[in-house]
Protein backbone atom coordinates (compact mmCIF):
# COMPACT_ATOMS: atom_id res chain seq x y z
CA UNK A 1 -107.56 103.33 -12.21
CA UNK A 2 -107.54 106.69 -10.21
CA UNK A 3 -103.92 107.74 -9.62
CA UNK A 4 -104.35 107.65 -6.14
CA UNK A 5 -105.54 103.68 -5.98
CA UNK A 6 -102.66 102.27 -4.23
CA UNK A 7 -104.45 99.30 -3.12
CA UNK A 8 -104.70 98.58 -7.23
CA UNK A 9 -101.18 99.31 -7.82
CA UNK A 10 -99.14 95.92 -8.00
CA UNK A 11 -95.74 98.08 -8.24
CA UNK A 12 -96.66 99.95 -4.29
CA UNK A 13 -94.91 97.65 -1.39
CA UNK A 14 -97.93 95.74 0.41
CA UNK A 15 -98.19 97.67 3.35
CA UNK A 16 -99.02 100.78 1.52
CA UNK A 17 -101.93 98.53 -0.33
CA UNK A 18 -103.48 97.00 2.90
CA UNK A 19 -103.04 100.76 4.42
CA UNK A 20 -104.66 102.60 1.63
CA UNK A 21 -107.64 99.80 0.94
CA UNK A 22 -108.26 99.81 4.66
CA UNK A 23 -108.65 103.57 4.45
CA UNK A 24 -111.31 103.68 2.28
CA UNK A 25 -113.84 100.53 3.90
CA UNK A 26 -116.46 100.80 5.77
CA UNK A 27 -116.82 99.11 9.33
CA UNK A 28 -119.93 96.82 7.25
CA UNK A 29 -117.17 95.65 4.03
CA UNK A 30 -114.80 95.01 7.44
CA UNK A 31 -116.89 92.67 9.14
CA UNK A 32 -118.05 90.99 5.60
CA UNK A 33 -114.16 90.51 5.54
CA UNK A 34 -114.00 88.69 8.29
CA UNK A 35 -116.74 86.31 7.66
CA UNK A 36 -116.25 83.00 6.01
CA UNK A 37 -119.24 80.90 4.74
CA UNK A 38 -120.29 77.77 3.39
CA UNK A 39 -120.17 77.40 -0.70
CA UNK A 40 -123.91 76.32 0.01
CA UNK A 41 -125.16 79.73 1.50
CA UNK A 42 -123.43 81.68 -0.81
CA UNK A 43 -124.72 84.02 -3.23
CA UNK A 44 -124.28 86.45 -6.06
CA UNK A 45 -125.58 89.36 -3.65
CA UNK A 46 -124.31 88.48 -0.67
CA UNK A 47 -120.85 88.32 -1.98
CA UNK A 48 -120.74 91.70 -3.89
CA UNK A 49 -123.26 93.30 -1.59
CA UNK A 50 -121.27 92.48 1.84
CA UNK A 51 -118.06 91.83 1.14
CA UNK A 52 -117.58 88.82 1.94
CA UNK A 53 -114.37 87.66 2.43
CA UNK A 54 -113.67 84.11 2.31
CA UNK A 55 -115.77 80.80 1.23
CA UNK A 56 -115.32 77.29 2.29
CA UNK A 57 -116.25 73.66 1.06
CA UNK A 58 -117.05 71.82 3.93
CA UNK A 59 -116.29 68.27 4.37
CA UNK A 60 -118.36 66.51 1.15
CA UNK A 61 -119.44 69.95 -0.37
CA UNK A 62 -119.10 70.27 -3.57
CA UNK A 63 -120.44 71.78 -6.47
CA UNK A 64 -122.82 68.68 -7.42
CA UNK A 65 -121.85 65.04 -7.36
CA UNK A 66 -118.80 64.00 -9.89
CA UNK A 67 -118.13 67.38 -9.97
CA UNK A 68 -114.71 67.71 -12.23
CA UNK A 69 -111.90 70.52 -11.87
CA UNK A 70 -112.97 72.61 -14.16
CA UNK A 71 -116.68 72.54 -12.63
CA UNK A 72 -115.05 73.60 -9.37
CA UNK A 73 -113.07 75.88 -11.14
CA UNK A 74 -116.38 77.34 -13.09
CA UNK A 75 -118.21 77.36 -9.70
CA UNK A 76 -115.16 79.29 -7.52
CA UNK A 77 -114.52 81.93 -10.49
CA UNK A 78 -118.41 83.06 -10.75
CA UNK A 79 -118.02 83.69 -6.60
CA UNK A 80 -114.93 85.22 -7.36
CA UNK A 81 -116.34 87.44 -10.33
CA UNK A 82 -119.20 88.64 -7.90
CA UNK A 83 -116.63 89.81 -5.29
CA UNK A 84 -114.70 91.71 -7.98
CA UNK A 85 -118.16 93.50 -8.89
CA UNK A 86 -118.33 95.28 -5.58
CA UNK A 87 -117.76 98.56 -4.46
CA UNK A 88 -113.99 98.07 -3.94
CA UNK A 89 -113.52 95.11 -5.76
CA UNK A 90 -111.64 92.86 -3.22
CA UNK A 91 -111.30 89.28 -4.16
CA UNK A 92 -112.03 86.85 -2.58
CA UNK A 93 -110.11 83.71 -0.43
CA UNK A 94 -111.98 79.99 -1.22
CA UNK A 95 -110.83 77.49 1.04
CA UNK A 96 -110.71 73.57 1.51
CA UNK A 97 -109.68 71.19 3.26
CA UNK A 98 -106.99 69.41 0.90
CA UNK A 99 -105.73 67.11 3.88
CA UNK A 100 -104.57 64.04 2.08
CA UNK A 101 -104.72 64.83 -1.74
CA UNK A 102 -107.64 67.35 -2.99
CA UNK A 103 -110.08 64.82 -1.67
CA UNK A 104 -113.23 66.48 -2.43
CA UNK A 105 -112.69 66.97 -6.13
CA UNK A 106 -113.56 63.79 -8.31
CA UNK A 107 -110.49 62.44 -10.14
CA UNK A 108 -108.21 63.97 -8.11
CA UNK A 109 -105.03 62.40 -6.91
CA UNK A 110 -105.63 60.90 -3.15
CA UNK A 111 -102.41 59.98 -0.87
CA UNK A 112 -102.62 58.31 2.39
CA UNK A 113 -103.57 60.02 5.52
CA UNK A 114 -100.94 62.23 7.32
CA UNK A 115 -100.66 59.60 9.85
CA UNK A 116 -99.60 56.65 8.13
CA UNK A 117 -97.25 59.35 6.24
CA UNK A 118 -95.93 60.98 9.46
CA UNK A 119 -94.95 57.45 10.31
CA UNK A 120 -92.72 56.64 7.44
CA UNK A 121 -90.22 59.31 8.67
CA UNK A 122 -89.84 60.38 4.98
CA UNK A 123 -89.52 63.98 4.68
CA UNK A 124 -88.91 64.36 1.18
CA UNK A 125 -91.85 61.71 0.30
CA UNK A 126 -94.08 64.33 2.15
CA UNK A 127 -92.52 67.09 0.92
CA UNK A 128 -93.48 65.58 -2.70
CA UNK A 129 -97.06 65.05 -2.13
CA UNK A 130 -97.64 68.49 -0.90
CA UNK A 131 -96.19 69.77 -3.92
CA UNK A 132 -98.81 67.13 -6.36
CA UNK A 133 -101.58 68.28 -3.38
CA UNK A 134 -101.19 72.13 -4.13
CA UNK A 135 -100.79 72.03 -7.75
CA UNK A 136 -104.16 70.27 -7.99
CA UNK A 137 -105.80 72.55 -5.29
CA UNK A 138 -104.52 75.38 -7.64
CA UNK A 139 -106.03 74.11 -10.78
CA UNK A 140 -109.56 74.30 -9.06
CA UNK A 141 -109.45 77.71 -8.31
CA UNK A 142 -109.09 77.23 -4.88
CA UNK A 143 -106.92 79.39 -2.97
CA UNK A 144 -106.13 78.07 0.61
CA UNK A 145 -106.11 74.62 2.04
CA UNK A 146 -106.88 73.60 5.72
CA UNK A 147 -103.52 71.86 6.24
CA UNK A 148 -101.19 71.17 7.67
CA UNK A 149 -102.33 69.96 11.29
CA UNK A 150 -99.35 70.11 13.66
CA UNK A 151 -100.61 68.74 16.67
CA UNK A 152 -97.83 67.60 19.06
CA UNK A 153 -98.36 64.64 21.60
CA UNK A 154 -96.94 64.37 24.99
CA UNK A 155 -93.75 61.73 24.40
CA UNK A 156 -95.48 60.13 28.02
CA UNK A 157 -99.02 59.07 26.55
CA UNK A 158 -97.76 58.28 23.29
CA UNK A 159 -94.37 56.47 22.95
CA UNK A 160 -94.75 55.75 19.34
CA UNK A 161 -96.28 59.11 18.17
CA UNK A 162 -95.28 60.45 15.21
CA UNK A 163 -93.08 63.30 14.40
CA UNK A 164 -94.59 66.13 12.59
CA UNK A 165 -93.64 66.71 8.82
CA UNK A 166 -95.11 69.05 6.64
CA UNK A 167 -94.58 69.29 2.63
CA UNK A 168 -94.52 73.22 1.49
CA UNK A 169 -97.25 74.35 -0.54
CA UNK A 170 -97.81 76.79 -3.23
CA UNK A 171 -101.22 77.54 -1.63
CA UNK A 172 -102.00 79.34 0.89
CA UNK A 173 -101.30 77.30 4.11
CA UNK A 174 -103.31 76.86 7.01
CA UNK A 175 -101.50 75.11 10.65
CA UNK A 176 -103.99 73.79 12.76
CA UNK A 177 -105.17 73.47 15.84
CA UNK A 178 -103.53 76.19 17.82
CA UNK A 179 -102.21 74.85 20.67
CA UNK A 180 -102.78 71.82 22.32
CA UNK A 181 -105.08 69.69 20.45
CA UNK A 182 -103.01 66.26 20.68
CA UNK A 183 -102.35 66.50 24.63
CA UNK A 184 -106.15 66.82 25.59
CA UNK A 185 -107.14 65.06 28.97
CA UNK A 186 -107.53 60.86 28.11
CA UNK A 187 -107.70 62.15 23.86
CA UNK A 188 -110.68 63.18 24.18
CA UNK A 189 -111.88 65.35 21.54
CA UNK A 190 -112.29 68.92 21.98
CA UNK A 191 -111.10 68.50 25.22
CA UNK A 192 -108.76 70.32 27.82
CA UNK A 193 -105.45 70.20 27.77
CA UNK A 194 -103.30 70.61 31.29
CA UNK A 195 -100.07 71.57 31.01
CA UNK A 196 -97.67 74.53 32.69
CA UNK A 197 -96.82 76.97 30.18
CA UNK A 198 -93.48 75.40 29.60
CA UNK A 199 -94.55 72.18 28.64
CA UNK A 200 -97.31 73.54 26.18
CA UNK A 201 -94.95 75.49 24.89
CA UNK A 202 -92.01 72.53 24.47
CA UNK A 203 -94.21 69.93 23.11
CA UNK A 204 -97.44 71.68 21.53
CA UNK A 205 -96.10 75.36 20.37
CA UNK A 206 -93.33 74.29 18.85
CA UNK A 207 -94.08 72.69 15.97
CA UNK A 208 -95.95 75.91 15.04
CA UNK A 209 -91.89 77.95 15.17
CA UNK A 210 -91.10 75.89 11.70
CA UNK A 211 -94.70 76.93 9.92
CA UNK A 212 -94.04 80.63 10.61
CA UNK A 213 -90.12 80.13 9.44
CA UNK A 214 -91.54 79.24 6.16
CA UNK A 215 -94.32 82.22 6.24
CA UNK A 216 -97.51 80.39 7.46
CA UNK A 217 -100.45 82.74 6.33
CA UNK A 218 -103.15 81.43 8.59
CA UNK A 219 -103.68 79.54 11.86
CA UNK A 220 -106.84 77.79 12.82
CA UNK A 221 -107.60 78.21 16.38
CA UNK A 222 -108.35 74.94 18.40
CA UNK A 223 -111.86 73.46 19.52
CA UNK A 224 -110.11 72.51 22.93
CA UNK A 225 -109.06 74.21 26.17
CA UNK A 226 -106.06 75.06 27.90
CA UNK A 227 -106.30 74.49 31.72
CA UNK A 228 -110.21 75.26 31.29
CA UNK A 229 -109.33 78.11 29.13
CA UNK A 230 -111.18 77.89 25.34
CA UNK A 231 -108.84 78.08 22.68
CA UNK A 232 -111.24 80.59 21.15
CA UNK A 233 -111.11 83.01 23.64
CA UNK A 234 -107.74 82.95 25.00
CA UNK A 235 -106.02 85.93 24.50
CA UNK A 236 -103.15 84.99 25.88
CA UNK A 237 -101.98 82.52 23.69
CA UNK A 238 -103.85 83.84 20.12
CA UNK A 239 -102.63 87.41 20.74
CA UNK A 240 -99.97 87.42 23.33
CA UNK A 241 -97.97 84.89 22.13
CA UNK A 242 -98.87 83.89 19.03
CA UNK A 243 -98.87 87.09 17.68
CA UNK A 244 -96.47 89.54 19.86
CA UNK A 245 -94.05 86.65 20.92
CA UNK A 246 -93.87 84.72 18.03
CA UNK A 247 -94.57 87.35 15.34
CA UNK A 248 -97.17 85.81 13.75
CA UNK A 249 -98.54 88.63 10.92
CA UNK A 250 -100.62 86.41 8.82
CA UNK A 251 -104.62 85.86 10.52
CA UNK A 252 -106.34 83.54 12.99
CA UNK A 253 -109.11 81.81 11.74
CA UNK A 254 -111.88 79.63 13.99
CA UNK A 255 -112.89 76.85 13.30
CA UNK A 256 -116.43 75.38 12.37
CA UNK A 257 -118.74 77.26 13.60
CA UNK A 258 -115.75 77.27 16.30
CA UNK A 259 -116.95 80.50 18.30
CA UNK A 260 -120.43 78.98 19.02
CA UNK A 261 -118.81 76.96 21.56
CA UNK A 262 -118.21 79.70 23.85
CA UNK A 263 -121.97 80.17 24.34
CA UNK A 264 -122.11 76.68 26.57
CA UNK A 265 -121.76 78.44 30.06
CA UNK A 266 -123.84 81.70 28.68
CA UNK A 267 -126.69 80.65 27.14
CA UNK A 268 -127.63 81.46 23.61
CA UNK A 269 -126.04 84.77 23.84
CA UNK A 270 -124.14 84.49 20.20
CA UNK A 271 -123.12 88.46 20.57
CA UNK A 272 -120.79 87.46 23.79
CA UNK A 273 -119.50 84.33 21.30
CA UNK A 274 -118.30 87.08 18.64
CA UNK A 275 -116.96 89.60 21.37
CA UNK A 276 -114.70 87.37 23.49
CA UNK A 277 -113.31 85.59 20.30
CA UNK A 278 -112.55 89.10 18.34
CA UNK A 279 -111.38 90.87 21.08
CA UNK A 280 -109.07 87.39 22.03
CA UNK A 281 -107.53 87.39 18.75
CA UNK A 282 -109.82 85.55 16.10
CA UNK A 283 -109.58 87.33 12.89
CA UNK A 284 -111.76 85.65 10.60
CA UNK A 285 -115.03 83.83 11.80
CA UNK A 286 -115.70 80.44 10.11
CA UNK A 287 -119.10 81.05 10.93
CA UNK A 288 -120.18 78.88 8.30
CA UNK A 289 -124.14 79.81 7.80
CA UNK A 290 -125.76 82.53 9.46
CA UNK A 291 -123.29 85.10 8.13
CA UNK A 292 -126.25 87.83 8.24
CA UNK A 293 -126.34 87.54 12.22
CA UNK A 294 -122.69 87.47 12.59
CA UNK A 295 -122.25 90.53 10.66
CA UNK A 296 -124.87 92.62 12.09
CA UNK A 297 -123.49 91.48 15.60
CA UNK A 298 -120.27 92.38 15.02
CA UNK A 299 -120.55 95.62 13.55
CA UNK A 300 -122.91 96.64 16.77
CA UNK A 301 -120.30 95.36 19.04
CA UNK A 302 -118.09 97.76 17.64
CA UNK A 303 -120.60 100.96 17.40
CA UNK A 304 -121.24 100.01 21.11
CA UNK A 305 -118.08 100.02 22.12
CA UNK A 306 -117.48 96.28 23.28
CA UNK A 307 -114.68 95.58 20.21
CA UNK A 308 -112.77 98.11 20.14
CA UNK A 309 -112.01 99.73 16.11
CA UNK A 310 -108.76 99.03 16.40
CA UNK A 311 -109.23 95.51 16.70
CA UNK A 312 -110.79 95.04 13.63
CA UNK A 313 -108.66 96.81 11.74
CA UNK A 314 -106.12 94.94 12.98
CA UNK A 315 -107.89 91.53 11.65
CA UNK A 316 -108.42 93.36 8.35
CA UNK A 317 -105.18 93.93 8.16
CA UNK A 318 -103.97 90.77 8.47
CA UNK A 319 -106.77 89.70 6.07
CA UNK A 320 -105.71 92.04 3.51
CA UNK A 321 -102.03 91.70 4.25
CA UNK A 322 -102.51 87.29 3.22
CA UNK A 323 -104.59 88.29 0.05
CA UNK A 324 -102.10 90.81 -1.22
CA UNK A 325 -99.02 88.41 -0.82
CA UNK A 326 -101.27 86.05 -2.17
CA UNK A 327 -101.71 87.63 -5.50
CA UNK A 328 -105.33 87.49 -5.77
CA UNK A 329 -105.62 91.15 -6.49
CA UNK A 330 -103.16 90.19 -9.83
CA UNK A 331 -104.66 86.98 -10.19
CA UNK A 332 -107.53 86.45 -8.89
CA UNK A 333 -109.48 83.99 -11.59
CA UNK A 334 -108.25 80.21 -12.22
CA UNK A 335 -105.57 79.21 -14.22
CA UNK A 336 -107.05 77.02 -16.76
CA UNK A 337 -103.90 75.89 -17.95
CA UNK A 338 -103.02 73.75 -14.55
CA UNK A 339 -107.08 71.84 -15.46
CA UNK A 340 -105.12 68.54 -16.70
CA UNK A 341 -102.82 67.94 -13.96
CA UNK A 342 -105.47 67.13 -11.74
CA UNK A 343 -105.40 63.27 -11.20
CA UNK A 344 -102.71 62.82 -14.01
CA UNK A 345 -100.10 61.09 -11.30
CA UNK A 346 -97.59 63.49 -12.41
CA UNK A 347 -93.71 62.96 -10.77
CA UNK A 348 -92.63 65.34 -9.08
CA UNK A 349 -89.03 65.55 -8.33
């Protein structure tokens, strides 16, 4: 290790590591860091070769049918041993979503869904299963689950709504959908939300205040609108305040293939889908499969001026700054040693 290597020097505050490994990237390793893809596109050369920086299961991928912990754990460590071969060796963040129990993963342990559990008013019961959740998440290798949704519903539509309760995990965390997904116009999916600023900010925001008191690392943007406005592109509320008002220093993810929306009233024009979410706050791009396009977009955006550089260094940072506190630079294989918890029904106290 050159004396110089802060990035590689687990003693230096994090700051100085995200400072010093954003010095020496390239705008290409940037934009590879803000791409996530699906487990199914992924390969050896891609990973090491564009720097990839995060890789989701999707809903039902896995690694082959009956897939056990360790396979998942032998499948995310060769990804993760390909990121480690490139030029600077920055790990990368696998994702799933681990929503009621680590669902995908064959003889895991599976808890109701977070509805029936939000009803029971039990805190400490959900509290419990997030714990038994994240330890099995952990044991697979995988780093960061899609959880927990926080969507708040207007009191007026739905009397008997429940409240939202969220058990703290050991992984990193993920509150979704920001803001507004449970008020949409007669439920409707994906919908539009309307609302004053007040009450979107009484009844949908602020739910989000107690996931950044305990250090929330990522947010997952919302398919829906505000007043018309896509969540995707609204600056206001991803960078203004989520970000500057509420402090948020973790990053803003999209979600599936979430930016593509944005190309409804302009065509096929997937470069304006990439702009107006970067430049509204979107840090990393669940694209999930044509990661070659996005990245080539995105870097000529910036040579041509339309995102500006200090945008995406800002979204690096933030990138950097979750891995870092993370410990995947320390840690970045599985730990082998957690394999038999996984569907053992252990207590947890």
């Amino acid at each position: 290790m050159e004396s110089s290597c802060v990035y590689r020097d687990s003693t230096k505050p994090i700051e100085d590591r995200v400072m010093d490994l954003l010095s020496r990237m390239t705008l290409q390793e940037k934009a590879g860091q803000m791409t996530q893809i699906e487990r199914t596109v992924a390969t050896s050369s891609s990973i090491k070769h564009l720097s990839i920086g995060s890789i989701l299961s999707g809903g039902g991928s896995v690694p082959f049918k009956r897939a056990s912990a360790a396979d998942w754990a032998d499948m995310i460590d060769l990804f993760q041993k390909s990121a480690l071969e490139s030029r600077l060796g920055i790990p990368i963040l696998y994702s799933t979503d681990a929503v009621h129990g680590h669902n995908n993963v064959y003889g895991a342990t599976i808890f109701p869904h977070n509805v029936g559990l939000g009803a029971t008013r039990d805190e400490d019961l959900v509290r419990r299963i997030g714990i038994a959740t994240a330890l099995e998440v952990r044991a697979t290798g995988v780093h960061s689950t899609f959880a927990p949704c926080v969507a708040g519903t207007p009191p007026q539509e739905h009397p008997k709504g429940y409240p939202y309760v969220a058990g703290r995990k050991n992984v990193v965390a993920c509150a979704k959908h920001f803001v507004g997904d449970g008020g949409t116009h007669r439920g409707i999916n994906e919908g539009n939300t309307i609302s004053s600023f007040d009450e979107l900010e009484k009844i949908h925001i602020e739910p989000y205040l107690d996931c950044l008191s305990q250090g929330v690392s990522t947010i997952m943007a919302s398919y829906s609108s505000w007043n018309g406005s896509r969540m995707h592109s609204d600056y206001f509320l991803l960078t203004d305040i989520l970000k500057q008002k509420l402090g948020f220093q973790g990053f803003v993810i999209s979600d599936w293939e979430g930016i593509d929306r944005l190309s409804v009233p302009h065509g096929s024009n997937y470069r304006y889908c990439i702009s107006a979410s970067i430049n509204a706050g979107i840090d990393m791009v669940m694209v999930p499969f044509r990661y070659q396009s996005f990245i080539e977009d995105l870097v000529y955006l910036v040579e041509s001026g339309n995102i500006p550089m200090a945008r995406i260094d800002d979204a690096v940072t933030r990138i950097l700054r979750v891995k870092f506190v993370a410990g995947l630079f320390e840690h970045p294989l599985t730990d082998r040693s957690l394999l038999d918890v996984v569907g053992c029904n252990v207590r947890f106290s």
